[in-house]
C-alpha atoms as a PDB file:
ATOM      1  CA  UNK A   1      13.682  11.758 -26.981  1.00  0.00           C
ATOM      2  CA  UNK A   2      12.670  11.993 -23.519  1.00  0.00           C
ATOM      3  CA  UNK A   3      12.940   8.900 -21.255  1.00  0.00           C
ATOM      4  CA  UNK A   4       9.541   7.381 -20.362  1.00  0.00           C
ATOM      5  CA  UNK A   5       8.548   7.402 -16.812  1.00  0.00           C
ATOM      6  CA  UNK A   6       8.149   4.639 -14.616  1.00  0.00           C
ATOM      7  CA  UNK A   7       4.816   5.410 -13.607  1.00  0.00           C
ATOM      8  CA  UNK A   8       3.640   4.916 -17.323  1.00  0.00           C
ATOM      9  CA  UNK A   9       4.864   1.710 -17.298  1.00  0.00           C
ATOM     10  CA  UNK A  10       2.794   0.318 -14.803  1.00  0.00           C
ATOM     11  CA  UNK A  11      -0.114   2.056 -16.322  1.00  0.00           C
ATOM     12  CA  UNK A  12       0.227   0.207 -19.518  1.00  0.00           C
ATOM     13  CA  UNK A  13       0.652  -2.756 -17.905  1.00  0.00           C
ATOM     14  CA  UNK A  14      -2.985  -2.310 -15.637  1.00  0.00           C
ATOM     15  CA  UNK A  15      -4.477  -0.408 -18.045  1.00  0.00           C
ATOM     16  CA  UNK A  16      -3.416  -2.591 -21.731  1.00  0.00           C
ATOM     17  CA  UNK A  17      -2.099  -5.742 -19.949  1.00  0.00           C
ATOM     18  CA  UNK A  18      -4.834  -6.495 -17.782  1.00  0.00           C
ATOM     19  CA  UNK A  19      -7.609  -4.180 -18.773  1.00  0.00           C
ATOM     20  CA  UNK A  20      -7.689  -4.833 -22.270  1.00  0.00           C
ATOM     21  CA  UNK A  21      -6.116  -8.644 -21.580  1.00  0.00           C
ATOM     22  CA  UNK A  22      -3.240  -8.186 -24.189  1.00  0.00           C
ATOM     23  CA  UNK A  23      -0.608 -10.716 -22.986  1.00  0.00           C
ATOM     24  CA  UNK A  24       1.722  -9.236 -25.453  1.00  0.00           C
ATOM     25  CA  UNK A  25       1.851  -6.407 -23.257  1.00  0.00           C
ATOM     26  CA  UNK A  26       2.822  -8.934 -20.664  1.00  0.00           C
ATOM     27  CA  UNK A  27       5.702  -9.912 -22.496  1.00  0.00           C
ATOM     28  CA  UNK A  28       7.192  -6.520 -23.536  1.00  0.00           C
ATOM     29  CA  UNK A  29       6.599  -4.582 -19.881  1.00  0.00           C
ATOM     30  CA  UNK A  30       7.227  -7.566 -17.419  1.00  0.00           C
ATOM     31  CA  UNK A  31      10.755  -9.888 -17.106  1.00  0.00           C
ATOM     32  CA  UNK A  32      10.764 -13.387 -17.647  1.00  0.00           C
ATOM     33  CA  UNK A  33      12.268 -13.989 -14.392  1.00  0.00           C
ATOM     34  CA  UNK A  34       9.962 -11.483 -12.568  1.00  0.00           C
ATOM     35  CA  UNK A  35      10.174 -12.012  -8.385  1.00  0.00           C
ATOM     36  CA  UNK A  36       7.121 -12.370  -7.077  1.00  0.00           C
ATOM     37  CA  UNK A  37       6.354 -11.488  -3.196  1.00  0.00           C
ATOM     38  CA  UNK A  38       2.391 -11.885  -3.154  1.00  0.00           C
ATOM     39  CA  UNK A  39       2.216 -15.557  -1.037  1.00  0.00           C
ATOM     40  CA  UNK A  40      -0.331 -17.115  -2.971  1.00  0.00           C
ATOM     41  CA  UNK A  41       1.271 -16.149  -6.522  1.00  0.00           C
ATOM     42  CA  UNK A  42       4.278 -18.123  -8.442  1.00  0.00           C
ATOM     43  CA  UNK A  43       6.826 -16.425  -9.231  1.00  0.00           C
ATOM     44  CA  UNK A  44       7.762 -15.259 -13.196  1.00  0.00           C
ATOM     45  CA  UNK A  45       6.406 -13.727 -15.939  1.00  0.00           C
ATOM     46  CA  UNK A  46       4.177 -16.952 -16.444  1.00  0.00           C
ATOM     47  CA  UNK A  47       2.778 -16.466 -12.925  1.00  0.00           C
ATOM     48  CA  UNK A  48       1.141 -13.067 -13.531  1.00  0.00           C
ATOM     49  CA  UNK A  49      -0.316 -14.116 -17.431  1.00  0.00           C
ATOM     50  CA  UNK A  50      -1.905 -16.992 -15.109  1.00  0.00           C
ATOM     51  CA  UNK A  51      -3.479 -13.974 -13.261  1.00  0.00           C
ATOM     52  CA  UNK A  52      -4.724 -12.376 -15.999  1.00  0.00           C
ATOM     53  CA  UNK A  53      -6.636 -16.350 -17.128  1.00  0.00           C
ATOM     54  CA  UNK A  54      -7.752 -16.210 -13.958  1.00  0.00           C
ATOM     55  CA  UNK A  55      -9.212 -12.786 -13.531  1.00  0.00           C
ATOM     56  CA  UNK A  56     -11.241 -13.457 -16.816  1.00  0.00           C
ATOM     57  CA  UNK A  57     -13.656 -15.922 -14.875  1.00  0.00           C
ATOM     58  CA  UNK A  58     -14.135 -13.635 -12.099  1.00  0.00           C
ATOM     59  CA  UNK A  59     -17.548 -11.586 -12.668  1.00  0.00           C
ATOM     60  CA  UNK A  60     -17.832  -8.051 -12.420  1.00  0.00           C
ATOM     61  CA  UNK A  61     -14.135  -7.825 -12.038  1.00  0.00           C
ATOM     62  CA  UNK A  62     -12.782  -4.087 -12.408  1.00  0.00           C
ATOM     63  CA  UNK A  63      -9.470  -2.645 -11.014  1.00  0.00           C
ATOM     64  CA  UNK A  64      -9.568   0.864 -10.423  1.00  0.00           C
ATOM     65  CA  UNK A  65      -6.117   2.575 -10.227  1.00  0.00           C
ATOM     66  CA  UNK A  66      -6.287   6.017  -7.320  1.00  0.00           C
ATOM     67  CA  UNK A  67      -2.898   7.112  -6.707  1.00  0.00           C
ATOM     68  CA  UNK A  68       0.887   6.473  -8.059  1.00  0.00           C
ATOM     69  CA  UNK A  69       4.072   7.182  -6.270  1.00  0.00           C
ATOM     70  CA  UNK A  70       7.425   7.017  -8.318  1.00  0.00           C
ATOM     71  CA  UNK A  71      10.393   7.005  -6.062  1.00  0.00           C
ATOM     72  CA  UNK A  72      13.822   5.949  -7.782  1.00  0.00           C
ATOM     73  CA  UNK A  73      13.503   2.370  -9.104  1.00  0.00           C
ATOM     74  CA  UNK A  74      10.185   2.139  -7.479  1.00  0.00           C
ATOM     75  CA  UNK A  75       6.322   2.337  -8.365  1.00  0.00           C
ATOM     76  CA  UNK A  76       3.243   2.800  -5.825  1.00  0.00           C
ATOM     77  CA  UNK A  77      -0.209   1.760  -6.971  1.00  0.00           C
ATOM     78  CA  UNK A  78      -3.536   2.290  -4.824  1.00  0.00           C
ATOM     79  CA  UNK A  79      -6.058   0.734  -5.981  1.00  0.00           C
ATOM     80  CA  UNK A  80     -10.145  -0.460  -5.379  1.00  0.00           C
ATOM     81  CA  UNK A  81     -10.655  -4.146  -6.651  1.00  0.00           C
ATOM     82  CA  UNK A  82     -13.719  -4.712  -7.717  1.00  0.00           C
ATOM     83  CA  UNK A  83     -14.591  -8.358  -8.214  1.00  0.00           C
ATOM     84  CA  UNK A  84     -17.506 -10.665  -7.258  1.00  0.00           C
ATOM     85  CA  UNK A  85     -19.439  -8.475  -5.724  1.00  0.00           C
ATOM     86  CA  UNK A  86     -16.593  -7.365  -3.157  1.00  0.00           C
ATOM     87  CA  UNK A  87     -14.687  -4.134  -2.731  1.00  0.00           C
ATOM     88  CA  UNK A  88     -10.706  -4.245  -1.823  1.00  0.00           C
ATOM     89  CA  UNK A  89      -8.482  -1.659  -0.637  1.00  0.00           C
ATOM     90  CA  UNK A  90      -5.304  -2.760  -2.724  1.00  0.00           C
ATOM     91  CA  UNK A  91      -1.321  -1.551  -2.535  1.00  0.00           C
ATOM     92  CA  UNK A  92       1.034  -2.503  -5.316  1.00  0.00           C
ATOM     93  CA  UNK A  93       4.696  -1.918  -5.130  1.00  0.00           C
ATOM     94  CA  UNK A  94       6.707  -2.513  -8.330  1.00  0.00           C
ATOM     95  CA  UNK A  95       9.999  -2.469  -9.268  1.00  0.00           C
ATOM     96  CA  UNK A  96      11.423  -1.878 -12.325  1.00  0.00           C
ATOM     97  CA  UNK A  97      15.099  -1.883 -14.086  1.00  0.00           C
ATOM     98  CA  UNK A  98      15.500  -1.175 -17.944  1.00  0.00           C
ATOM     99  CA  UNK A  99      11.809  -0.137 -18.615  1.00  0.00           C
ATOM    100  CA  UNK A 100      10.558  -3.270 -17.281  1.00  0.00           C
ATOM    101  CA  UNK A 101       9.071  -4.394 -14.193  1.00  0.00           C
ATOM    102  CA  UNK A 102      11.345  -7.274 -12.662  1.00  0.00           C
ATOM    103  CA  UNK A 103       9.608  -7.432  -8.646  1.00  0.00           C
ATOM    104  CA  UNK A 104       6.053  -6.765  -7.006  1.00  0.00           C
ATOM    105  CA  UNK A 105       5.512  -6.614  -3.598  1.00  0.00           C
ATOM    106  CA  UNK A 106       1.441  -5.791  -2.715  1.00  0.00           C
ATOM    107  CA  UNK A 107      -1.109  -6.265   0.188  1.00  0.00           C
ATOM    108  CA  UNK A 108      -5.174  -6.332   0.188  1.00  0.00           C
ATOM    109  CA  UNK A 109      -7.990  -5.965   2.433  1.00  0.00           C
ATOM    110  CA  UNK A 110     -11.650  -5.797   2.041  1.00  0.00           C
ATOM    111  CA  UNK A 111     -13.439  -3.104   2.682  1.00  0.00           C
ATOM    112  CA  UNK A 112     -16.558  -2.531   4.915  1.00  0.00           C
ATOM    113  CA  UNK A 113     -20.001  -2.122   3.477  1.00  0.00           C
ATOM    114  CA  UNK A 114     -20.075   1.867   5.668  1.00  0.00           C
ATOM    115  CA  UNK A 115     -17.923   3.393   7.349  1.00  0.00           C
ATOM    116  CA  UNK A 116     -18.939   5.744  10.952  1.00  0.00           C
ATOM    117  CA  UNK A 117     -17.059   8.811   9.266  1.00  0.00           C
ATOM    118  CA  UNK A 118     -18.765   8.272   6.055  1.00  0.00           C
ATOM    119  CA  UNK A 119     -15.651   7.737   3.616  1.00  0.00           C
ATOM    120  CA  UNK A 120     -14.025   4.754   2.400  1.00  0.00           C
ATOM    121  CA  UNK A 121     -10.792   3.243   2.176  1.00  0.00           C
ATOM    122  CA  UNK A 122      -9.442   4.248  -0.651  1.00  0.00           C
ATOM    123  CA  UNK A 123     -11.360   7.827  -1.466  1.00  0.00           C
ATOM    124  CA  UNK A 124     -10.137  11.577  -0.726  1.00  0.00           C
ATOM    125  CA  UNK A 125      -6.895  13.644  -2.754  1.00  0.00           C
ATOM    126  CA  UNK A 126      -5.002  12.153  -5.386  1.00  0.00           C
ATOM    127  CA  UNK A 127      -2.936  14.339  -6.955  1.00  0.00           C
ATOM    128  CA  UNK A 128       0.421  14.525  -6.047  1.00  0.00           C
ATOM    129  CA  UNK A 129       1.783  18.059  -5.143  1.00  0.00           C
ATOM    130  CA  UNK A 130       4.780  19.701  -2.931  1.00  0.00           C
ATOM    131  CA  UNK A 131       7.310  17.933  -4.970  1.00  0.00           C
ATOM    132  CA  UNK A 132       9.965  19.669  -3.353  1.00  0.00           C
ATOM    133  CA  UNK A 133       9.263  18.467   0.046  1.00  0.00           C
ATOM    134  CA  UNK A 134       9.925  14.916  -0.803  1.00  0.00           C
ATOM    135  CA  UNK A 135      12.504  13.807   1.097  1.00  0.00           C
ATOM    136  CA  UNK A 136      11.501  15.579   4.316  1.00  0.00           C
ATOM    137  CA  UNK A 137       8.477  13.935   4.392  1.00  0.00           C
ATOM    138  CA  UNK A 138       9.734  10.545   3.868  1.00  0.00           C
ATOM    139  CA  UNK A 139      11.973  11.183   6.943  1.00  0.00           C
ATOM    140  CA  UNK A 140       9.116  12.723   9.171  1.00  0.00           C
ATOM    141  CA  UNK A 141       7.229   9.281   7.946  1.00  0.00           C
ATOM    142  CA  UNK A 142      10.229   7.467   8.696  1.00  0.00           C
ATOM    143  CA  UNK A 143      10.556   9.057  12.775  1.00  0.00           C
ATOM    144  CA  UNK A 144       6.691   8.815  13.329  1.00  0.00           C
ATOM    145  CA  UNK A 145       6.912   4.895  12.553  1.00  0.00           C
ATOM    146  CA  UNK A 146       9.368   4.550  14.417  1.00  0.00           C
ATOM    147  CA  UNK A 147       8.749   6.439  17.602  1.00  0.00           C
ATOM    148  CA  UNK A 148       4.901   5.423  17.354  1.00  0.00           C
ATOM    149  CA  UNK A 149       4.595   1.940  16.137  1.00  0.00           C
ATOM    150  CA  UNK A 150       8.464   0.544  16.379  1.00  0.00           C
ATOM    151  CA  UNK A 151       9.271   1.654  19.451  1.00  0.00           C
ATOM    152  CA  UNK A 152       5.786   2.424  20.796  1.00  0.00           C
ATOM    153  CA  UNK A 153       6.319   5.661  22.157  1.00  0.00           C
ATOM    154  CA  UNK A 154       2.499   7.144  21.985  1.00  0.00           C
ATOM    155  CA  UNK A 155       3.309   9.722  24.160  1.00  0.00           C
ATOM    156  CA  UNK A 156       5.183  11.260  21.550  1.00  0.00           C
ATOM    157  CA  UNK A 157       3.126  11.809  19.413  1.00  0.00           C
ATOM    158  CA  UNK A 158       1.802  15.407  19.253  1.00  0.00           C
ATOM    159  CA  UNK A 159       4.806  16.235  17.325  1.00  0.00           C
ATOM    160  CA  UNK A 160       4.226  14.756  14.443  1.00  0.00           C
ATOM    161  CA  UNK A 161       0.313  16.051  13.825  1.00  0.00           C
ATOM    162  CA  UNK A 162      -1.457  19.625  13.932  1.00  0.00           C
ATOM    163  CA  UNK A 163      -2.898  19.657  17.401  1.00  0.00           C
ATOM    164  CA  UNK A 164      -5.556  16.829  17.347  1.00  0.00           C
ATOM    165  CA  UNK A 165      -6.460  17.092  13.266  1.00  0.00           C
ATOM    166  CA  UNK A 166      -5.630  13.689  10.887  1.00  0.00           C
ATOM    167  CA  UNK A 167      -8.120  12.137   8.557  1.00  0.00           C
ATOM    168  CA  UNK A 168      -8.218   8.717   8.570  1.00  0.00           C
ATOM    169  CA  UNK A 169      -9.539   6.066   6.444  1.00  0.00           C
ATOM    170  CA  UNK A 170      -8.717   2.862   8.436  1.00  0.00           C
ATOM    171  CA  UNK A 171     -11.896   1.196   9.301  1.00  0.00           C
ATOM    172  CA  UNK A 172     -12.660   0.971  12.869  1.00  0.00           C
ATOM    173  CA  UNK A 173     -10.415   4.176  13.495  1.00  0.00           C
ATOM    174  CA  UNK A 174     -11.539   7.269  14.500  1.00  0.00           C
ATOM    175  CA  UNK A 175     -10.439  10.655  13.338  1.00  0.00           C
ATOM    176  CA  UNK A 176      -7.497  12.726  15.207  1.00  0.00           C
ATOM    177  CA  UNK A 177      -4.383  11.381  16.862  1.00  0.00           C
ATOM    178  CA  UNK A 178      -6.857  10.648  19.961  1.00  0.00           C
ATOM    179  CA  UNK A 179      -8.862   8.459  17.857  1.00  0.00           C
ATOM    180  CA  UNK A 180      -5.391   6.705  16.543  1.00  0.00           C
ATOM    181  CA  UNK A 181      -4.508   6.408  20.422  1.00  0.00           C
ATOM    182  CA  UNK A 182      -7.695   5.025  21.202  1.00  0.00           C
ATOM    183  CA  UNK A 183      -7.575   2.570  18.793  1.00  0.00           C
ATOM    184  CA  UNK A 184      -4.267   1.500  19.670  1.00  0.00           C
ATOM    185  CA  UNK A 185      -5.163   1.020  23.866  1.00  0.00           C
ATOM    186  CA  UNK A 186      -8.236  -0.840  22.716  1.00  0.00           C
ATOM    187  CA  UNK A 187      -6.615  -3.271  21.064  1.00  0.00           C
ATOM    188  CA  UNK A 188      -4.169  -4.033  23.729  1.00  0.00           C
ATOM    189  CA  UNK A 189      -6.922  -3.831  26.578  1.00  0.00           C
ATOM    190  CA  UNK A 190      -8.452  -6.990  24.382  1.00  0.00           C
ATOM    191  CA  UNK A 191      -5.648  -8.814  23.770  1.00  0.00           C
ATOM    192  CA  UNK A 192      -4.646  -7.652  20.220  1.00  0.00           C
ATOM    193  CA  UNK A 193      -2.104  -5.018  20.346  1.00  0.00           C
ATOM    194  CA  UNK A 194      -0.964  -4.048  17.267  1.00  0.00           C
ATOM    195  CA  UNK A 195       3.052  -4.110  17.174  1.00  0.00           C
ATOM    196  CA  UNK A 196       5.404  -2.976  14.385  1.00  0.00           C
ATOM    197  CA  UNK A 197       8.739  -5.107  14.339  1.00  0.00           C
ATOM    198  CA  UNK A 198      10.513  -4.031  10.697  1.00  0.00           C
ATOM    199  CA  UNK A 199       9.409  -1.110   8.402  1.00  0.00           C
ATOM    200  CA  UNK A 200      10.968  -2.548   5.004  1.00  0.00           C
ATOM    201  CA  UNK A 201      10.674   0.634   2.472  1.00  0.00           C
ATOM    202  CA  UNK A 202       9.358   4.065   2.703  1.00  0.00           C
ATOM    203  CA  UNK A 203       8.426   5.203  -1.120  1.00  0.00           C
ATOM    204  CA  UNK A 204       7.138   9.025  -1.232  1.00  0.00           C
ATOM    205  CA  UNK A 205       6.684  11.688  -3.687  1.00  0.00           C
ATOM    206  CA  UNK A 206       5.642  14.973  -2.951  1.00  0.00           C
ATOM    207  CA  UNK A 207       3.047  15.106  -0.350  1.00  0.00           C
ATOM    208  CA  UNK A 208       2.263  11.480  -0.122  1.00  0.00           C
ATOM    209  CA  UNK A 209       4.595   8.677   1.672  1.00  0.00           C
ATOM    210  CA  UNK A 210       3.902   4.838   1.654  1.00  0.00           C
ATOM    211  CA  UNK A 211       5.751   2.710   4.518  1.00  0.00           C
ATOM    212  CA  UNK A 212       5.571  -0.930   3.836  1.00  0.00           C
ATOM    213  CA  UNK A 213       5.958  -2.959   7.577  1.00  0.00           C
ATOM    214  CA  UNK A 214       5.798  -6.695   9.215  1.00  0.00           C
ATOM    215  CA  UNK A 215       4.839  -7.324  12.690  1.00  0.00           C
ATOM    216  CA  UNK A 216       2.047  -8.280  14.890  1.00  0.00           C
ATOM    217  CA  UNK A 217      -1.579  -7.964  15.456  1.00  0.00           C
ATOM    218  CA  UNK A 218      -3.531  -9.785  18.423  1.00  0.00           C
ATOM    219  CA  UNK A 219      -0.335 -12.371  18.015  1.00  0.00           C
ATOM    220  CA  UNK A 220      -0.287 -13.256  14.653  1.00  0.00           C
ATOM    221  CA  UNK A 221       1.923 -12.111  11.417  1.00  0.00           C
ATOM    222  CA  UNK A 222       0.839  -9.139   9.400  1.00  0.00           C
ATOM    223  CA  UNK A 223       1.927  -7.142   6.609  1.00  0.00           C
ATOM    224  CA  UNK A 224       1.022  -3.529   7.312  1.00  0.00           C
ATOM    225  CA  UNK A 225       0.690  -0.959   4.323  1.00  0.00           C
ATOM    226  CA  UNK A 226       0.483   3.000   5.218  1.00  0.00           C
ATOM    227  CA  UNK A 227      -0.447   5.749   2.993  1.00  0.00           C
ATOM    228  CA  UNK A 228      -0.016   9.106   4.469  1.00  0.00           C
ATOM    229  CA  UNK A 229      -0.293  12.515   3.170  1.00  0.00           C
ATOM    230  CA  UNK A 230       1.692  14.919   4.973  1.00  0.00           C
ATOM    231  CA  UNK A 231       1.097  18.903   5.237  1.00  0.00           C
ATOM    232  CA  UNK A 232       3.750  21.761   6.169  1.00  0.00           C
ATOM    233  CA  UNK A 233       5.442  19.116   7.839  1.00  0.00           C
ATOM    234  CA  UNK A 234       2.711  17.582   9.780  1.00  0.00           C
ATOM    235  CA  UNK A 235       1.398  14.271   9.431  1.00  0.00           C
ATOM    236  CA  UNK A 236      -2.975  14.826   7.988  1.00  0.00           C
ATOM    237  CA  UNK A 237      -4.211  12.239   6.418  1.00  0.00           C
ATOM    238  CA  UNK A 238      -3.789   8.173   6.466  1.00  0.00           C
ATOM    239  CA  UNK A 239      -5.224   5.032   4.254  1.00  0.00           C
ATOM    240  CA  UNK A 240      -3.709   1.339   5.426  1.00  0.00           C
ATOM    241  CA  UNK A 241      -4.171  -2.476   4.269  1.00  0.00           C
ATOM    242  CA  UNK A 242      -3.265  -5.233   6.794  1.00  0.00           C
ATOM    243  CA  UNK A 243      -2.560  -8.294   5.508  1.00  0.00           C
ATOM    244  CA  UNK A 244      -2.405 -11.710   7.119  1.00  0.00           C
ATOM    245  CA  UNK A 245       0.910 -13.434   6.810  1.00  0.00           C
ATOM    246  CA  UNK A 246       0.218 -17.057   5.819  1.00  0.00           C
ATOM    247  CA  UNK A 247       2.727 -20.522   6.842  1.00  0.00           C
ATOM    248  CA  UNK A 248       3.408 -21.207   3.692  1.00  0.00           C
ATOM    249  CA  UNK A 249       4.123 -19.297   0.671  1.00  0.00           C
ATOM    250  CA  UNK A 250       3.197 -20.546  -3.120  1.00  0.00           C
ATOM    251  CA  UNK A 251       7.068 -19.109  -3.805  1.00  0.00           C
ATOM    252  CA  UNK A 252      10.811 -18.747  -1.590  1.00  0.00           C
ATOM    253  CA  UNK A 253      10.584 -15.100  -1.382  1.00  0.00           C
ATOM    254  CA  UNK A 254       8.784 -13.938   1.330  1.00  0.00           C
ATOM    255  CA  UNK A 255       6.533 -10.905   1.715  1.00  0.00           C
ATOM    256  CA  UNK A 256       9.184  -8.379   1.601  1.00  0.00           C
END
């Protein structure tokens, strides 16, 4: 008998556990001693049924699954929350050992009503494809965060994209590595430069490569999320949640 995937793990857990509220789905999929990195969450199994209580009172609440990554011991969920009238941009990270999940790492941000290029956070290709490139594009992920945002090296840049072409779905970012550029000097000119310190994990498959990051923005702690879909080797298409760090966490395990 084949071994289950990973991937349909999680989707029994969003799509039974929480979708259809079964908490014995809760108690199969997820460990007892599950480690919890969301700050405002307690850690455990009994942390994430108190979730699903919680999300029953919330009206209009719908979670929307877009995208999964599966990378080793490792699950990659993007998501549109759908709650109370708002719309979040949502990254999960799971991990799992012995077919169930045993940490979750994730990040949110709400999304604008419009956006000036006319697409949204979350929307654009799905499925995942150029398997075989995996690992490459993990590394060219890997160098471009590095160079770009570690070390902040922008004049290194063209390297990494297809002349001046890369879609982008951050809000308040324009298209093309100019726009990215841009984005980045006007933020420093006001006094909010955007600085990456750590990037923690780098989870791809195929074509798509998620880089989960801490570091600065206009002087505070953030947890930065990137999605980005990568091309014959070239860097084409980005989606990204920033997330504020808070003081004080509900739990002893940080955000990463």
């Amino acid at each position: 008998m084949a071994s289950r995937s990973l991937r349909s793990v999680v989707m029994e857990l969003l799509e039974d556990g929480f979708g259809r509220a079964d908490r014995s789905v809760f108690e199969r999929l997820v460990a007892e001693d599950y480690i919890q990195h969301n700050p405002f969450m307690p850690s455990g199994r009994a942390g994430l049924v108190g979730l699903l209580e919680e999300l029953k009172h919330i009206p209009d609440n719908r979670f929307i699954p877009l995208r999964f990554l599966e990378d080793g011991d490792l699950v990659l969920v993007h998501s549109e929350w759908l709650s109370g009238g708002l719309k979040r941009a949502v990254f999960d990270l799971f991990r799992l050992r012995d077919g169930q999940l045993v940490e979750h790492w994730d990040a949110m941000q709400e999304q604008p009503p419009a956006s000036t290029l006319g697409r949204t956070m979350v929307d654009g290709p799905t499925a995942v494809k150029d398997l075989e490139r995996t690992a490459d594009n993990k590394a060219l992920v890997a160098r471009f965060l590095d160079t770009a945002l570690v070390s902040g090296q922008l004049g290194a840049l063209h390297g990494f994209f297809d002349g001046d072409r890369f879609i982008q779905h951050s809000p308040g970012v324009e298209d093309g590595v100019s726009g990215f550029v841009s984005h980045l000097q006007a933020l420093a000119a006001r006094g909010d430069r955007m600085r990456y310190e750590r990037v923690h994990r780098v989870v791809g498959e195929g074509h798509f490569v998620f880089a989960q990051s801490e570091g600065e923005l206009g002087g505070k702690r953030r947890a930065f999320y990137d999605l980005f879909r990568v091309e014959d080797g070239k860097l084409a298409e980005h989606w990204a949640v920033h997330q504020s760090i808070p003081d004080t966490l509900t739990h002893g395990n940080g955000m990463f």
